[in-house]
Protein backbone atom coordinates (compact mmCIF):
# COMPACT_ATOMS: atom_id res chain seq x y z
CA UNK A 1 -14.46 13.91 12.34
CA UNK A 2 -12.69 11.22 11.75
CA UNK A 3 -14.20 8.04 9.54
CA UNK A 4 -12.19 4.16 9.64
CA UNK A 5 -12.71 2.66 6.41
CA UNK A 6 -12.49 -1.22 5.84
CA UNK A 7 -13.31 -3.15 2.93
CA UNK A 8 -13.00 -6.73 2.40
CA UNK A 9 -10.84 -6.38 -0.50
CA UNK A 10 -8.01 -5.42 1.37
CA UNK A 11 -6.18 -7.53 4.15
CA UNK A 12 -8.17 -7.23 7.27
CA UNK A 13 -5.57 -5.29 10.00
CA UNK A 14 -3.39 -7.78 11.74
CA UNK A 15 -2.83 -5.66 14.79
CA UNK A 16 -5.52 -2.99 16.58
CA UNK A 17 -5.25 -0.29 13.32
CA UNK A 18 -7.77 0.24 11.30
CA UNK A 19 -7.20 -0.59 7.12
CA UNK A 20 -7.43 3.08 6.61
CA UNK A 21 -8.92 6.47 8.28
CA UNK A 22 -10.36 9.89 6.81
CA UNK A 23 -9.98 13.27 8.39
CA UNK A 24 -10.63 16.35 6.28
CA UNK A 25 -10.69 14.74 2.81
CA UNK A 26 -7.64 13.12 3.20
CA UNK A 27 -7.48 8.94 3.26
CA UNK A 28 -4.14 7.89 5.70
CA UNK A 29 -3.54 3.77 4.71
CA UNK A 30 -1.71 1.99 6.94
CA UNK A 31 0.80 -0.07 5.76
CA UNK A 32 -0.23 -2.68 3.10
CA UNK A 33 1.72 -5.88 3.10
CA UNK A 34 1.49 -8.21 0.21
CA UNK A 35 -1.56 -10.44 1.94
CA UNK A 36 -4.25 -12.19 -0.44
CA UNK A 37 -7.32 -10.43 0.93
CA UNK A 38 -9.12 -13.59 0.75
CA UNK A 39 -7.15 -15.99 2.81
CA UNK A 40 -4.65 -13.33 4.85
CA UNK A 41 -1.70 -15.56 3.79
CA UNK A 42 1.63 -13.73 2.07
CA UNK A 43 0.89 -14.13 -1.53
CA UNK A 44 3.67 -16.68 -2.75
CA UNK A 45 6.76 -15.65 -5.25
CA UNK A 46 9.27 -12.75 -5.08
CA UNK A 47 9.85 -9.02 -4.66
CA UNK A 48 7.93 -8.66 -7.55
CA UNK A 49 4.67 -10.57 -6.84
CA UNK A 50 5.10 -9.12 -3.08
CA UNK A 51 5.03 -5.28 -4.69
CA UNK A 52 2.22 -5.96 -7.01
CA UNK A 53 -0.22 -7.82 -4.23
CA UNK A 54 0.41 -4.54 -1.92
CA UNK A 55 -0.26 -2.09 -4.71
CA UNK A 56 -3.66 -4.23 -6.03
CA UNK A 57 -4.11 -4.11 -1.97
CA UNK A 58 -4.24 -0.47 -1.93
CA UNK A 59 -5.99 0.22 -5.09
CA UNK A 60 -8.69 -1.43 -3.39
CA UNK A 61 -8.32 0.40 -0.23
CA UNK A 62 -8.38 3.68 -1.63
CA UNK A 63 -11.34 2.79 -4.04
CA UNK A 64 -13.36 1.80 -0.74
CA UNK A 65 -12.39 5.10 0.53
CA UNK A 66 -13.74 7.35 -2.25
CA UNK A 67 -10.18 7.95 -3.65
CA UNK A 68 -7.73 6.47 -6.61
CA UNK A 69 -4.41 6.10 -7.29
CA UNK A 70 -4.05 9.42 -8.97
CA UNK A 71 -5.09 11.01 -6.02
CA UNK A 72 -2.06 9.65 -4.02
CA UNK A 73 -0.26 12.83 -2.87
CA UNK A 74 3.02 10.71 -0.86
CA UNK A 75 3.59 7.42 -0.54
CA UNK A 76 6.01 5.28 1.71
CA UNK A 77 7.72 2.38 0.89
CA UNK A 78 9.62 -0.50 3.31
CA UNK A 79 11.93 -2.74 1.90
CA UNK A 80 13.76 -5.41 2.86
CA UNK A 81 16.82 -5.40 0.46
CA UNK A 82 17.76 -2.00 -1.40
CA UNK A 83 19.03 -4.05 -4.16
CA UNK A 84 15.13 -5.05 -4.90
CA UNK A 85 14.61 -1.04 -5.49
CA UNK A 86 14.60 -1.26 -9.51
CA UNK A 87 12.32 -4.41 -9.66
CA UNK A 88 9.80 -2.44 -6.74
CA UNK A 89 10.74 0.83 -8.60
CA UNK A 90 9.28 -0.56 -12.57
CA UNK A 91 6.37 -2.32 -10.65
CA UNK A 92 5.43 0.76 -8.66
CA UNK A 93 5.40 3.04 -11.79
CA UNK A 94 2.72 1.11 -13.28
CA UNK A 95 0.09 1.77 -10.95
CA UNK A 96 0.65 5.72 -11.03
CA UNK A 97 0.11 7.68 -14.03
CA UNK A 98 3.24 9.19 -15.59
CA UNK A 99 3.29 12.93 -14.64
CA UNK A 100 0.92 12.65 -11.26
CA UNK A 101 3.12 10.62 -9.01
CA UNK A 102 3.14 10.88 -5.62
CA UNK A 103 5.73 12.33 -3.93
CA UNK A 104 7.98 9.13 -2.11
CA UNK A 105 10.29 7.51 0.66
CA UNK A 106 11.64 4.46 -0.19
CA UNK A 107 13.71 2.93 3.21
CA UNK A 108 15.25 -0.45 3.93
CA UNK A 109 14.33 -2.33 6.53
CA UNK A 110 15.81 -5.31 8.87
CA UNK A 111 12.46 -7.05 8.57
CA UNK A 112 8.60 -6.72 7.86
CA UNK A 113 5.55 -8.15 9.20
CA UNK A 114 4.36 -11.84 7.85
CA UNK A 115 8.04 -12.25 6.08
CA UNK A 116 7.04 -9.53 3.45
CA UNK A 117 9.51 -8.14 1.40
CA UNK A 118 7.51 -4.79 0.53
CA UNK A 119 5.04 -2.88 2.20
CA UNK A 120 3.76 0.45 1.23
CA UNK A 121 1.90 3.51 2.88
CA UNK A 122 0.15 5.82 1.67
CA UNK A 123 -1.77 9.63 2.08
CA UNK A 124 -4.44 10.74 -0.85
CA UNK A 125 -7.03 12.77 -1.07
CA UNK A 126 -10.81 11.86 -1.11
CA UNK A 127 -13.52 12.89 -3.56
């Protein structure tokens, strides 16, 4: 059985996907762009502000999902310049907990949705 989750504190999908789905205690996110839940608009700054608004985004995703951060099992992250890797790389390590992180992709991209410079994706378990 399979079980869309959607929460308000998470961009609302921009496209016909669903936020998130469940099947067999796993959450699958889609991918999380650096949108202010509230408004939809790309939160304003760099890399860095861009990386932090999609991790906060899917903190809250997985929370509404019955699932954390340090139940992340693989994550994948889009990039628009390689050379933004370190700065994603120190902001990314804050929201996992030294010892449990999730196994990762990291690829560059040409271009992302909204003008984002990051978005991340991600598959943890529930419960």
């Amino acid at each position: 059985m399979k079980t869309i989750v959607s929460t308000p504190n998470a961009p609302a999908a921009i496209g016909p996907y669903s936020q998130a789905t469940i099947i067999g205690g796993v959450v699958y996110t889609s991918g999380l762009l650096p949108l202010d839940p509230k408004t939809g608009a790309l939160v304003e700054g760099g890399v860095e502000s861009h990386a932090v608004q999609v991790l906060e985004n899917m903190k809250a995703l997985l929370e509404a999902a019955g699932s954390s951060m340090d139940q992340v099992a693989k994550t994948t992250v889009y990039i628009t310049d390689m050379n933004d890797f370190g700065k994603v790389n120190q902001i990314y390590a804050k929201y996992f907990t030294e010892g449990n992180y999730p196994a990762r992709a990291c690829v560059e991209v040409t271009a992302l949705a909204k003008g984002a410079m990051v978005e991340i994706e991600a598959i943890a378990t529930v419960g």
